[in-house]
C-alpha atoms as a PDB file:
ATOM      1  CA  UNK A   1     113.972  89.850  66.550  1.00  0.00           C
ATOM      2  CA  UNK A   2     117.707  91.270  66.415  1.00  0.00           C
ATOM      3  CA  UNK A   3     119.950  88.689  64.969  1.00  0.00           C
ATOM      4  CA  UNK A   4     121.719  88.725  68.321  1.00  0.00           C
ATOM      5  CA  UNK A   5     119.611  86.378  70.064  1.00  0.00           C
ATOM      6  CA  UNK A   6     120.934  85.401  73.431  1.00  0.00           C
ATOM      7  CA  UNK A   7     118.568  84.458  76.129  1.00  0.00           C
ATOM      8  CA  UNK A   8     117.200  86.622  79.325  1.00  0.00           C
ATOM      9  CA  UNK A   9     115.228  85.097  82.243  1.00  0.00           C
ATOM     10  CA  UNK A  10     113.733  87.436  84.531  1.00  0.00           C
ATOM     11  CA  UNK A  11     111.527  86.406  87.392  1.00  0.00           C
ATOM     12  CA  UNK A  12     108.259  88.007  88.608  1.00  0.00           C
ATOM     13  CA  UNK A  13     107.453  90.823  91.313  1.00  0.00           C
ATOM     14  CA  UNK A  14     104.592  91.202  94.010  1.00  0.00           C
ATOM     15  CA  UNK A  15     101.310  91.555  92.560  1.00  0.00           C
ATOM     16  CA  UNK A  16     101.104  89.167  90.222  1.00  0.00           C
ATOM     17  CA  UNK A  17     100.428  86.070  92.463  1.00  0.00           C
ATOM     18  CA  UNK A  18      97.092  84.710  92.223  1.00  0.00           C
ATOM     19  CA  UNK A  19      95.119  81.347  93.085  1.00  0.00           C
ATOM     20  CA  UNK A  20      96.333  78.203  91.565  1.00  0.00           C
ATOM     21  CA  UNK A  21      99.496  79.044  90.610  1.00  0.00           C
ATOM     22  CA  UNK A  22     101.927  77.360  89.650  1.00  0.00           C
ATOM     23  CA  UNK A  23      99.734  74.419  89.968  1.00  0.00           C
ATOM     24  CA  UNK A  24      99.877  72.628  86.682  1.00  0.00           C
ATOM     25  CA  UNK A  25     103.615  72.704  86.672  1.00  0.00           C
ATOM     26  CA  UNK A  26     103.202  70.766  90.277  1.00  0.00           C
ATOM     27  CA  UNK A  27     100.972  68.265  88.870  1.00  0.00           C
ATOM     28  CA  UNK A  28     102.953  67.772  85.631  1.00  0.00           C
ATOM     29  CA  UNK A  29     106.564  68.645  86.282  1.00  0.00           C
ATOM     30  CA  UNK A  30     108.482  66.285  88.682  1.00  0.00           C
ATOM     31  CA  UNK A  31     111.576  68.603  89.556  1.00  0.00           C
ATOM     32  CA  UNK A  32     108.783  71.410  89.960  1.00  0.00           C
ATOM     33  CA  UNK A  33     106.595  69.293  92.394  1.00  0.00           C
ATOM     34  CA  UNK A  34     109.777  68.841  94.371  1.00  0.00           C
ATOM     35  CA  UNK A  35     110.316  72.362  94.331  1.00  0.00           C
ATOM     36  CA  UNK A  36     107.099  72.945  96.313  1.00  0.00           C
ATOM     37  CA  UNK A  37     107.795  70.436  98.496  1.00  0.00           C
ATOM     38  CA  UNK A  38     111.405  71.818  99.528  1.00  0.00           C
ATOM     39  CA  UNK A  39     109.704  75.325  99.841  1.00  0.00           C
ATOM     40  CA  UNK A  40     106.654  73.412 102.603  1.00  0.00           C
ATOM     41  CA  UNK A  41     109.615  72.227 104.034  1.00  0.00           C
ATOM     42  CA  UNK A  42     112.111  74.953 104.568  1.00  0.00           C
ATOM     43  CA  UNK A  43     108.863  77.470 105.842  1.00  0.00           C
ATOM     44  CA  UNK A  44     107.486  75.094 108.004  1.00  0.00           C
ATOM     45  CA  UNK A  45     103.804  75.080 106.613  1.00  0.00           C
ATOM     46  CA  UNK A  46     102.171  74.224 103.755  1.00  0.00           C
ATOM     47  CA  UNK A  47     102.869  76.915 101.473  1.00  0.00           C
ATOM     48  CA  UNK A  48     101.887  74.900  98.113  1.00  0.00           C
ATOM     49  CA  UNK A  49      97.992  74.625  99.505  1.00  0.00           C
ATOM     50  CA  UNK A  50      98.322  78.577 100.030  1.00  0.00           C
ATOM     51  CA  UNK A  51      99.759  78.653  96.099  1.00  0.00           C
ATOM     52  CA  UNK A  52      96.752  76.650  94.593  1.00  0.00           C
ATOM     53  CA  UNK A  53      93.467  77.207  96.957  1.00  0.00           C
ATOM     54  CA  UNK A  54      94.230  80.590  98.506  1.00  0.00           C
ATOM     55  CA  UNK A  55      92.236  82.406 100.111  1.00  0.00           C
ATOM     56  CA  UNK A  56      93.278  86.029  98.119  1.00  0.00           C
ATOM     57  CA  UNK A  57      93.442  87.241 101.661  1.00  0.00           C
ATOM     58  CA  UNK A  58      96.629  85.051 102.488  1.00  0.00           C
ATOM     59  CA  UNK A  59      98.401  85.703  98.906  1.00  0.00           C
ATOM     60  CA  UNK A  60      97.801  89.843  99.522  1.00  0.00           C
ATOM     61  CA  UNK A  61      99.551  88.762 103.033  1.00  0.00           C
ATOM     62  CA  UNK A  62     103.402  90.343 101.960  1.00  0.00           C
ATOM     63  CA  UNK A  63     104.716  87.446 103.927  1.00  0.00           C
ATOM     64  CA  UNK A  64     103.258  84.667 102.040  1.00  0.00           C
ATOM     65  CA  UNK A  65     103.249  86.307  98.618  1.00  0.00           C
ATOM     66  CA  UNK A  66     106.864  86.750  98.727  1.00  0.00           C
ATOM     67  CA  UNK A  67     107.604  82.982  99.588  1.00  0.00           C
ATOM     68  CA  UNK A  68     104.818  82.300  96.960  1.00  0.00           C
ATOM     69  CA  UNK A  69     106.060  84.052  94.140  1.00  0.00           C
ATOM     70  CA  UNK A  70     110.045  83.023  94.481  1.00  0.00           C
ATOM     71  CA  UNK A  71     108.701  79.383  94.428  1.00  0.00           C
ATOM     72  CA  UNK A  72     106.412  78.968  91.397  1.00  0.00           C
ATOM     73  CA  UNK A  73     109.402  81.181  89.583  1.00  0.00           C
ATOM     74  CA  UNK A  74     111.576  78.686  90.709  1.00  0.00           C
ATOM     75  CA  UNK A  75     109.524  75.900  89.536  1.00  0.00           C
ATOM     76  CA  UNK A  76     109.380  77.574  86.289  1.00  0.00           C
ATOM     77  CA  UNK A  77     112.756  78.023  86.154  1.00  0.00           C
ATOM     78  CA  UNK A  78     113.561  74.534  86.645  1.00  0.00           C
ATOM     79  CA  UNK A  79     110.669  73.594  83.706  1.00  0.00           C
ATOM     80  CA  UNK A  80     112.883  75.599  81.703  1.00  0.00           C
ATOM     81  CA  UNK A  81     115.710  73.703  82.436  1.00  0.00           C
ATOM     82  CA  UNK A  82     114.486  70.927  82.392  1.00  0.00           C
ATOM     83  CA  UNK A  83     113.884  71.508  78.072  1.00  0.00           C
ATOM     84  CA  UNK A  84     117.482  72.267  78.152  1.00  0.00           C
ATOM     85  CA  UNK A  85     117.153  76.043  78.273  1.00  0.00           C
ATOM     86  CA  UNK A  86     119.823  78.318  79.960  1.00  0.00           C
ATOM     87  CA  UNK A  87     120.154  81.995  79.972  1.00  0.00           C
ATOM     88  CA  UNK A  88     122.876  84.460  79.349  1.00  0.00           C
ATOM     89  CA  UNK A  89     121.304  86.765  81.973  1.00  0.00           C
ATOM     90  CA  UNK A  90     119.057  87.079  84.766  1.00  0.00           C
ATOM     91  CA  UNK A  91     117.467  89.594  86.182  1.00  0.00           C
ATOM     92  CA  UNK A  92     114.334  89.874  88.653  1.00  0.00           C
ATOM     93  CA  UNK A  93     112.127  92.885  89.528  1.00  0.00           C
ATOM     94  CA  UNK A  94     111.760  93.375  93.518  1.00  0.00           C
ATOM     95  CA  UNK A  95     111.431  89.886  95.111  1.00  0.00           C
ATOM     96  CA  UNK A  96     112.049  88.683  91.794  1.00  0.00           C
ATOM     97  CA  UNK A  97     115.167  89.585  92.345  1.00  0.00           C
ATOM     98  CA  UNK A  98     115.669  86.308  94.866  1.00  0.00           C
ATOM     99  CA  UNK A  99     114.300  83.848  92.197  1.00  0.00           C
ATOM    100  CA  UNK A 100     117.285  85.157  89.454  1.00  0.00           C
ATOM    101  CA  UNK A 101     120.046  84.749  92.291  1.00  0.00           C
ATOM    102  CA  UNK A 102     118.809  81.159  92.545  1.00  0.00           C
ATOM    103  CA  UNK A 103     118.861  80.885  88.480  1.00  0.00           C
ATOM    104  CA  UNK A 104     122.399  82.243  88.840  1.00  0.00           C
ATOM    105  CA  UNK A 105     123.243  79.878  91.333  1.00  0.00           C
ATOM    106  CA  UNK A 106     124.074  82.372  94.027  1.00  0.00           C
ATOM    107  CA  UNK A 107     121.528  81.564  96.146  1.00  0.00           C
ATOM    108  CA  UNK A 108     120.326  77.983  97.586  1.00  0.00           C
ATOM    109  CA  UNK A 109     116.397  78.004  97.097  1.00  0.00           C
ATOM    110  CA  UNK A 110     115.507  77.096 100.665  1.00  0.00           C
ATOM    111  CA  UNK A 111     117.546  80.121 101.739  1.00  0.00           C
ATOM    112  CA  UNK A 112     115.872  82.031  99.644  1.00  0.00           C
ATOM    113  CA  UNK A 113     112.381  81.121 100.427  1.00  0.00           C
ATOM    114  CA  UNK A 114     113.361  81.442 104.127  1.00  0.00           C
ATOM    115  CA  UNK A 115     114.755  85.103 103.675  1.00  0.00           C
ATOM    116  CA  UNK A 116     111.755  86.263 101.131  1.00  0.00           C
ATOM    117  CA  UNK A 117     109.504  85.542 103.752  1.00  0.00           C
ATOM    118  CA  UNK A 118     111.699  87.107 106.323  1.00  0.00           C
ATOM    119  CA  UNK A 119     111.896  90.134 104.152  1.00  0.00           C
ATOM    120  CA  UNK A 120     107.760  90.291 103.751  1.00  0.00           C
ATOM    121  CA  UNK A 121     107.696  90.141 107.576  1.00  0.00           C
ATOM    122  CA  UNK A 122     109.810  93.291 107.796  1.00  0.00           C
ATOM    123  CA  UNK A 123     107.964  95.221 105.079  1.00  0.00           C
ATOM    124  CA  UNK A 124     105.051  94.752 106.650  1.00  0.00           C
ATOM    125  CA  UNK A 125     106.040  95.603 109.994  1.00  0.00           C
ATOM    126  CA  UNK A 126     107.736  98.982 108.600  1.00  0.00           C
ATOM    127  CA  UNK A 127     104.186  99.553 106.303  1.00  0.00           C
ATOM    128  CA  UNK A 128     102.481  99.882 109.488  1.00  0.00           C
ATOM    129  CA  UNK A 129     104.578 101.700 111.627  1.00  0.00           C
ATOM    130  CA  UNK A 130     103.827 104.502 108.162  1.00  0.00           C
ATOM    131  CA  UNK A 131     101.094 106.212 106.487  1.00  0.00           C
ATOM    132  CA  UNK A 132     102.495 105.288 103.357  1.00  0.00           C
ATOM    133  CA  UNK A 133     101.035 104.480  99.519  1.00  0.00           C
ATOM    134  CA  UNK A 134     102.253 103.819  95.979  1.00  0.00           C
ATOM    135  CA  UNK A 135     100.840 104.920  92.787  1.00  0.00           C
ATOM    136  CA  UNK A 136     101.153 104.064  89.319  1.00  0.00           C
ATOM    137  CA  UNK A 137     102.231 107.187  86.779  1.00  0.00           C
ATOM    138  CA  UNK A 138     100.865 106.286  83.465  1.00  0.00           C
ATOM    139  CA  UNK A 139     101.844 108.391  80.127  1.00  0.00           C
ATOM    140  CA  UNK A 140     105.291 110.187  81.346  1.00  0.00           C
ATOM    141  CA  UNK A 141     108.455 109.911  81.763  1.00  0.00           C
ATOM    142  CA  UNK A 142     110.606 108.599  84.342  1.00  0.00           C
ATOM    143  CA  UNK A 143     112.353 112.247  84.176  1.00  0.00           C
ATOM    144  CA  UNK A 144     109.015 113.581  84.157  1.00  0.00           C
ATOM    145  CA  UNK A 145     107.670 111.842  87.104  1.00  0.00           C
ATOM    146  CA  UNK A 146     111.302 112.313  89.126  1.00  0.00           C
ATOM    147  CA  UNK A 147     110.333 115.930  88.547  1.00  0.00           C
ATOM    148  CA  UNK A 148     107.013 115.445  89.960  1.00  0.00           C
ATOM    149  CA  UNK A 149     108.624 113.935  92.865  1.00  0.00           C
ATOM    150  CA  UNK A 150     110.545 116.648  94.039  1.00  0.00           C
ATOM    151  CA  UNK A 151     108.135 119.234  93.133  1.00  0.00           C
ATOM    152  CA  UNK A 152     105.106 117.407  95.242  1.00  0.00           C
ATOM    153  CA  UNK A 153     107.541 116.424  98.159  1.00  0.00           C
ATOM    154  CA  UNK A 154     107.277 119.073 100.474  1.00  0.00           C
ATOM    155  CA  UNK A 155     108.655 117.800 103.796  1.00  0.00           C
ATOM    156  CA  UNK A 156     107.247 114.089 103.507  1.00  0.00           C
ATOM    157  CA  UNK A 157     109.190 111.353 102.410  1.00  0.00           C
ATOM    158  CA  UNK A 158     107.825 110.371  98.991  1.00  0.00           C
ATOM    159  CA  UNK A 159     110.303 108.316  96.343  1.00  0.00           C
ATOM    160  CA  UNK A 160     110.499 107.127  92.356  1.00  0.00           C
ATOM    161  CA  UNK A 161     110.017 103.456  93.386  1.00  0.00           C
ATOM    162  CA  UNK A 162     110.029 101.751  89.960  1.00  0.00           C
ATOM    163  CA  UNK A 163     111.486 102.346  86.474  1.00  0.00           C
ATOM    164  CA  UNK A 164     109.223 100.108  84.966  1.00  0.00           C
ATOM    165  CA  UNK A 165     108.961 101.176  81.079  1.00  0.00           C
ATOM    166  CA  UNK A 166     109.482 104.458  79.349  1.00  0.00           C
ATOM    167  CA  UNK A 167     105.583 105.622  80.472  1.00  0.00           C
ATOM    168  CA  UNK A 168     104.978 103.741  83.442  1.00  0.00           C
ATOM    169  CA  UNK A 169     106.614 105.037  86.760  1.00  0.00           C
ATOM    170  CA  UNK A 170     105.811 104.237  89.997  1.00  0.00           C
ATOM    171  CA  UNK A 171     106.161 106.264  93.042  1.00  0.00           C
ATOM    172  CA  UNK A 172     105.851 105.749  96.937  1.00  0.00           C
ATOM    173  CA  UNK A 173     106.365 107.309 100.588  1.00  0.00           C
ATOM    174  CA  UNK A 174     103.946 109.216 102.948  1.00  0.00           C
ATOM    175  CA  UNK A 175     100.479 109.176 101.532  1.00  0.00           C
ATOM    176  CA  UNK A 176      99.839 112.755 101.598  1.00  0.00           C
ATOM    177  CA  UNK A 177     102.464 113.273  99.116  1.00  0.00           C
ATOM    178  CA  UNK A 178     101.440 110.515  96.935  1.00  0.00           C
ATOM    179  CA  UNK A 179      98.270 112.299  96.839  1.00  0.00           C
ATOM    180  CA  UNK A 180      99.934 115.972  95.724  1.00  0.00           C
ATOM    181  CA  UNK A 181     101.879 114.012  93.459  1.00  0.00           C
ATOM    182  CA  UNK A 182      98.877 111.979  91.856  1.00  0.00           C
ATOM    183  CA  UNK A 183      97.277 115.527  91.064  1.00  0.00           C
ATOM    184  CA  UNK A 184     100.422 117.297  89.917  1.00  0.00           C
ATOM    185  CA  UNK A 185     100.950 114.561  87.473  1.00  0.00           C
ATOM    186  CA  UNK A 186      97.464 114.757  86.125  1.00  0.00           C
ATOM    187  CA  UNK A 187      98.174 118.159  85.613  1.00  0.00           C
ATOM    188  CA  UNK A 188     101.278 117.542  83.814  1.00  0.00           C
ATOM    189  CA  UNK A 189      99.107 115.654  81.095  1.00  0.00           C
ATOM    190  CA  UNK A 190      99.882 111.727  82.607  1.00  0.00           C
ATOM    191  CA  UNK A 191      97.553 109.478  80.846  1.00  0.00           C
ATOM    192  CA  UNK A 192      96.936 107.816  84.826  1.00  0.00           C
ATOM    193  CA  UNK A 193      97.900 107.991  88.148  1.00  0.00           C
ATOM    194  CA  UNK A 194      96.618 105.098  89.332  1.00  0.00           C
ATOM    195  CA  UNK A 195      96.615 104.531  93.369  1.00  0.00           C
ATOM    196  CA  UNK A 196      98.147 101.196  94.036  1.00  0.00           C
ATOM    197  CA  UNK A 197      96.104  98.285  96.530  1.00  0.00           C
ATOM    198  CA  UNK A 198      99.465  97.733  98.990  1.00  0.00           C
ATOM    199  CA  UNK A 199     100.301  97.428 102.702  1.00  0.00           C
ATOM    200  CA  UNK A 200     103.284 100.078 102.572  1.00  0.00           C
ATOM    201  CA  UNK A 201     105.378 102.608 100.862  1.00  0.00           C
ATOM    202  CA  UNK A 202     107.741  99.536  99.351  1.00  0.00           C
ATOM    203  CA  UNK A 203     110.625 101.031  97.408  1.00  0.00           C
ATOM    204  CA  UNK A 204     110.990 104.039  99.322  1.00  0.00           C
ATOM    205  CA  UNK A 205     112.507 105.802 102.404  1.00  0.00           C
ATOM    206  CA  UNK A 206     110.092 104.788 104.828  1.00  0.00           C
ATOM    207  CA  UNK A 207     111.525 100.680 104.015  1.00  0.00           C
ATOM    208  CA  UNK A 208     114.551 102.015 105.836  1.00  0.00           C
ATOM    209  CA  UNK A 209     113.828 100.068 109.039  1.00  0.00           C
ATOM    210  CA  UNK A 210     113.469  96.950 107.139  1.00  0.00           C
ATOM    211  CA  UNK A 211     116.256  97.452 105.123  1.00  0.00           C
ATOM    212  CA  UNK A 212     118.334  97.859 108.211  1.00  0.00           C
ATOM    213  CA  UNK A 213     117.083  94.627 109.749  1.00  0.00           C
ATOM    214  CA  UNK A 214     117.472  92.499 106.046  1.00  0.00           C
ATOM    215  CA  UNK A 215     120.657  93.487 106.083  1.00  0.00           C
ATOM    216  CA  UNK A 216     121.679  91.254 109.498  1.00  0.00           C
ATOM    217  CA  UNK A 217     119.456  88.460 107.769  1.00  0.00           C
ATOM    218  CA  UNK A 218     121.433  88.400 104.803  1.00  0.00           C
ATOM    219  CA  UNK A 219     124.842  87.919 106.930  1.00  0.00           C
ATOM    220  CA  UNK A 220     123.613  84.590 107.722  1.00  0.00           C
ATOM    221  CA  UNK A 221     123.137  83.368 105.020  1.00  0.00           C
ATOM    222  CA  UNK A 222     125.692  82.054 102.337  1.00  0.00           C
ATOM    223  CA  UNK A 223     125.945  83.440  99.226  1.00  0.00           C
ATOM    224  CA  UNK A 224     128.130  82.636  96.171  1.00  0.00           C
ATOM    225  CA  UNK A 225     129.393  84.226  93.361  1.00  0.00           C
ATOM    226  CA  UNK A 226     127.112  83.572  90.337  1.00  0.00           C
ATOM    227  CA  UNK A 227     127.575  81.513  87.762  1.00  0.00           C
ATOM    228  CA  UNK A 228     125.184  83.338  85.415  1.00  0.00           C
ATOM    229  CA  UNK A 229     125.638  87.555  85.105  1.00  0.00           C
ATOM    230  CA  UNK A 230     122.624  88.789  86.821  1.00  0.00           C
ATOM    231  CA  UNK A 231     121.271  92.787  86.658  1.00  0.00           C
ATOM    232  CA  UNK A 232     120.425  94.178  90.310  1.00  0.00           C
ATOM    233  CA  UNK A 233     117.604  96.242  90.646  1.00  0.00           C
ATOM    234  CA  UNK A 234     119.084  98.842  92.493  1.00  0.00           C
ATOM    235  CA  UNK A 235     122.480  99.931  89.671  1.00  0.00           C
ATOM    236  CA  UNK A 236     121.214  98.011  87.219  1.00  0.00           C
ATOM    237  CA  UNK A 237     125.074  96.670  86.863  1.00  0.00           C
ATOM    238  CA  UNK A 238     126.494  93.589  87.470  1.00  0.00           C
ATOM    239  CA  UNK A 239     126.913  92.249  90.706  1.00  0.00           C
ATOM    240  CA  UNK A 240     129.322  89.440  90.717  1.00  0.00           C
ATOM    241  CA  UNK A 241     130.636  88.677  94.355  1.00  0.00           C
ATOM    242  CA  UNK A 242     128.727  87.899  97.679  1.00  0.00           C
ATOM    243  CA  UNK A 243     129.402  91.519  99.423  1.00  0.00           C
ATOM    244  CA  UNK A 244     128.089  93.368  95.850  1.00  0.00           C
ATOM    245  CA  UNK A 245     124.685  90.992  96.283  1.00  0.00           C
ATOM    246  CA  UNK A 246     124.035  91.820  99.868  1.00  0.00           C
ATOM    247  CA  UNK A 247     124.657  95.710  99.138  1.00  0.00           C
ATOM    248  CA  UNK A 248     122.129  95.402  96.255  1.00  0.00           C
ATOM    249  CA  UNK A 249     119.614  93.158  97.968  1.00  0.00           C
ATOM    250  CA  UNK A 250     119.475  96.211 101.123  1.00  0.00           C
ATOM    251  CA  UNK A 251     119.595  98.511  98.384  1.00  0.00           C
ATOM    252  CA  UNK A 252     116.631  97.614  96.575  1.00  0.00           C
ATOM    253  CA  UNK A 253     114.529  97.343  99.522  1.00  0.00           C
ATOM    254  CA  UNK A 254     114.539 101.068 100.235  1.00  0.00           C
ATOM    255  CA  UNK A 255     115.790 102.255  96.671  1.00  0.00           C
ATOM    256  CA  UNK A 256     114.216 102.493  93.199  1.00  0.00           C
ATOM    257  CA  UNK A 257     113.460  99.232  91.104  1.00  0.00           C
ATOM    258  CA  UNK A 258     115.834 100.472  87.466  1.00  0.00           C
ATOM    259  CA  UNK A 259     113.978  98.106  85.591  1.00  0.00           C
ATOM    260  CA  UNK A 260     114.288 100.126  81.864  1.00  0.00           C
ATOM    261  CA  UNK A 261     117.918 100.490  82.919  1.00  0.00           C
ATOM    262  CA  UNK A 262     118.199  96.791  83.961  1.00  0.00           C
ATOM    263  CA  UNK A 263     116.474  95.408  80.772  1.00  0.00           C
ATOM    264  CA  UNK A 264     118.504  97.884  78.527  1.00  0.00           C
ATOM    265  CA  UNK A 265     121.711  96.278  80.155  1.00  0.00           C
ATOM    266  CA  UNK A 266     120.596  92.781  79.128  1.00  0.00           C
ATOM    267  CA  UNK A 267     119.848  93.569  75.783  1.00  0.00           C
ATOM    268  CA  UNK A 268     123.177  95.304  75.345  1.00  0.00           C
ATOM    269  CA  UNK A 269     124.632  92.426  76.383  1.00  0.00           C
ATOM    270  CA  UNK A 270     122.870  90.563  72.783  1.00  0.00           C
ATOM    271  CA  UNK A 271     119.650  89.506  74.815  1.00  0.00           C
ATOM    272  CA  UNK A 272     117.211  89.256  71.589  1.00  0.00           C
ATOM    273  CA  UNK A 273     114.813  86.816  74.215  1.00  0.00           C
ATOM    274  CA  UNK A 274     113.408  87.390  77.365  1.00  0.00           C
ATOM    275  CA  UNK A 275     111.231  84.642  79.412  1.00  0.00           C
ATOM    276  CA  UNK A 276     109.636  85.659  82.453  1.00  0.00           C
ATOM    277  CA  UNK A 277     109.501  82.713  84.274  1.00  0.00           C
ATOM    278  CA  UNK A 278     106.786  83.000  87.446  1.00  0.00           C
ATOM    279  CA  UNK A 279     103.416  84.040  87.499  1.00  0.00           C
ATOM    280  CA  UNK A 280     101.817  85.944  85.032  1.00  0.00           C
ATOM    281  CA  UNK A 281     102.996  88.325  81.927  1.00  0.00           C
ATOM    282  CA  UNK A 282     103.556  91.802  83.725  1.00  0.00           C
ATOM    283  CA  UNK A 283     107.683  91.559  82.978  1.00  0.00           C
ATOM    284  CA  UNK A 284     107.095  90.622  79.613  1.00  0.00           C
ATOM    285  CA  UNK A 285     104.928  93.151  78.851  1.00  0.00           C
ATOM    286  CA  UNK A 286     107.339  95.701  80.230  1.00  0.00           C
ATOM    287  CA  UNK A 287     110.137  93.976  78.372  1.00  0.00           C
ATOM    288  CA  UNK A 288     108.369  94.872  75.353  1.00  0.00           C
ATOM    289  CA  UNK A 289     107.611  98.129  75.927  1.00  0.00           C
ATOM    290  CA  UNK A 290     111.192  99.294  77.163  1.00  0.00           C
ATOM    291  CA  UNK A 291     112.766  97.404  73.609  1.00  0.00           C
ATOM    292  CA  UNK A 292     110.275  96.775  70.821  1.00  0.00           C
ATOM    293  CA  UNK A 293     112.536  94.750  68.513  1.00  0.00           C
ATOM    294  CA  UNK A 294     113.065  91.775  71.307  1.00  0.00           C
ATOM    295  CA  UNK A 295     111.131  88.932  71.579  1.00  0.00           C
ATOM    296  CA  UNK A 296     109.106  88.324  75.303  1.00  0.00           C
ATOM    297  CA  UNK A 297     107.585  85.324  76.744  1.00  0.00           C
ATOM    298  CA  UNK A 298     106.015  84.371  79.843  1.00  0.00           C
ATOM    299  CA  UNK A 299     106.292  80.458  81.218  1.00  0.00           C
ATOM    300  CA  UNK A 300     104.327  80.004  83.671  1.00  0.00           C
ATOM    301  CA  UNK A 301     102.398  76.467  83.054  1.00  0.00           C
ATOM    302  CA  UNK A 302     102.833  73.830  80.969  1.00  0.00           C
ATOM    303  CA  UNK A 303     101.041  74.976  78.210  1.00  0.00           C
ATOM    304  CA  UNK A 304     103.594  78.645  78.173  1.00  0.00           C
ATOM    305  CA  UNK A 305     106.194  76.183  78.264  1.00  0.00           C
ATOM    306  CA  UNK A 306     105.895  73.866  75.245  1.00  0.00           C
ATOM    307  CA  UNK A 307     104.451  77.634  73.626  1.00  0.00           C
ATOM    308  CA  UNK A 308     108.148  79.102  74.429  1.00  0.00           C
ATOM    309  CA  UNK A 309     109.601  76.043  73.266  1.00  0.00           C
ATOM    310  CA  UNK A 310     107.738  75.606  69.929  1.00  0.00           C
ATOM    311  CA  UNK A 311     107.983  79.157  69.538  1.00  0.00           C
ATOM    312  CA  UNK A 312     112.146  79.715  70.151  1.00  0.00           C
ATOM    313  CA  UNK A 313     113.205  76.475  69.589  1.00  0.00           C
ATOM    314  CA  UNK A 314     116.655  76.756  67.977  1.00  0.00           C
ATOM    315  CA  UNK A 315     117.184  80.430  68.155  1.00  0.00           C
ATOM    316  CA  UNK A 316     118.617  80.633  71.738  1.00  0.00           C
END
């Protein structure tokens, strides 16, 4: 680990939620049992029995996923605090995103759960008014595959949706193109190109429609300045006043994830730790990847906790 050792929180994307998460935190965790309880109540149903028993079917539902995901990372995030543990920076990937405004105190969670939900609604809607698919570029570069992109293009929509480390790149629009694309980077010696299981061409021009209609969602809502710098996905800059966050949040929906930009940022910033705090280890993973010489975590139960804890201790 550098000697500069200040601490990163970044919050979890879609596709990493799974049956029974965030569970043992509910059981063991008071401030993270009431965080499943606000989230029941500001949705309306019981979202927590969706977290813990499924089915799969409902979690792969974008609109429950979302709403899913921002609350066991906010659960997580309040575990953290709860040791005494406060980042530097935040940063989330996608929906993630939500869960690091509410770390920087820009966001109040039950908004947030309300809008992530609203914002699953609308991706789903514009998914299947599209033929449209995402796949997973394995073993290039993100130059490489932006090259791929505009050479397998043609006159379909088809987008660099994630930066997520220096040889994973993920791409999206219509699904013919994918397809050209998926061969042309084979060609052009990618390790994989892996089709991805989704309901849409997220992070991409055909989100347009749902960008469009997030946008008059997130005028209703209040947003603050935060109190913690936070990285958004779509400049992976700062964004440090209520206009910047609702530009970035409409941004992202339709626009590339700059995740190796994003983490870069943080760790320029003296970010030597990183703690994903959500569901799973996918962010730390990249973390490591993008910067080898950081140290990555994952919290996401109460065992990853006291780990973390044990493990950074005085540090941070």
């Amino acid at each position: 680990m550098r000697e500069a050792s200040k601490l990163a929180y970044v919050f979890s994307p879609q596709g990493s939620q799974t049956p029974g998460m965030g569970k043992d935190l509910h059981d063991n965790v008071g401030v993270c049992k009431q965080t499943f309880e606000s989230a029941n109540d500001a949705l309306g149903f019981d979202l927590t029995s969706i977290c813990f028993n499924g089915p799969d079917e409902d979690l792969r539902n974008t609109e429950i996923a979302q709403p899913a995901l921002l609350t066991v990372s906010t659960a997580a995030l309040r575990a953290l605090q709860s040791e005494g543990f406060a980042p530097s920076v935040v940063a989330g990937h996608s929906v993630g995103e939500y869960a690091a405004l509410v770390a920087a105190g820009a966001l109040a969670f039950e908004d947030a759960v309300r809008l992530v939900r609203r914002r699953g609604q609308l991706m789903s809607e514009a998914g299947a008014e599209s033929d449209g698919a995402m796949a997973a570029i394995i073993g290039l570069t993100g130059d490489d595959v932006k090259k791929i992109v505009a050479d397998a293009a043609g006159n379909d929509v088809l987008d660099v949706a994630n930066y997520n480390s220096p040889e994973q790149t993920v791409i999206s629009g219509e699904r013919a193109a994918v397809e050209r694309a998926r061969e042309l980077a084979k060609e052009r010696g990618a390790k994989r190109a892996l089709p991805l299981n989704v309901s849409g061409a997220f992070h991409s021009r055909l989100m347009a429609p749902a960008a469009a209609k997030m946008e008059t969602e997130l005028a209703k809502v209040q947003i603050h300045a935060p109190e913690i710098p936070i990285v958004a996905n779509a400049t992976a800059e700062y964004v440090t006043s209520p206009d910047e966050i609702r530009r970035a949040l409409v941004e992202q929906l339709a626009g590339s994830v700059r995740w190796v930009e994003s983490v870069k940022k943080m760790v320029s910033a003296g970010c030597g730790v990183f703690v994903e705090a959500g569901v799973g280890q996918a962010l730390a993973g990249m973390v490591r990847r993008i910067d080898g010489e950081v140290e990555a975590f994952a919290v996401s139960d109460c065992a990853s906790l006291k780990s973390f804890v044990e493990s950074v201790g005085q540090k941070v």
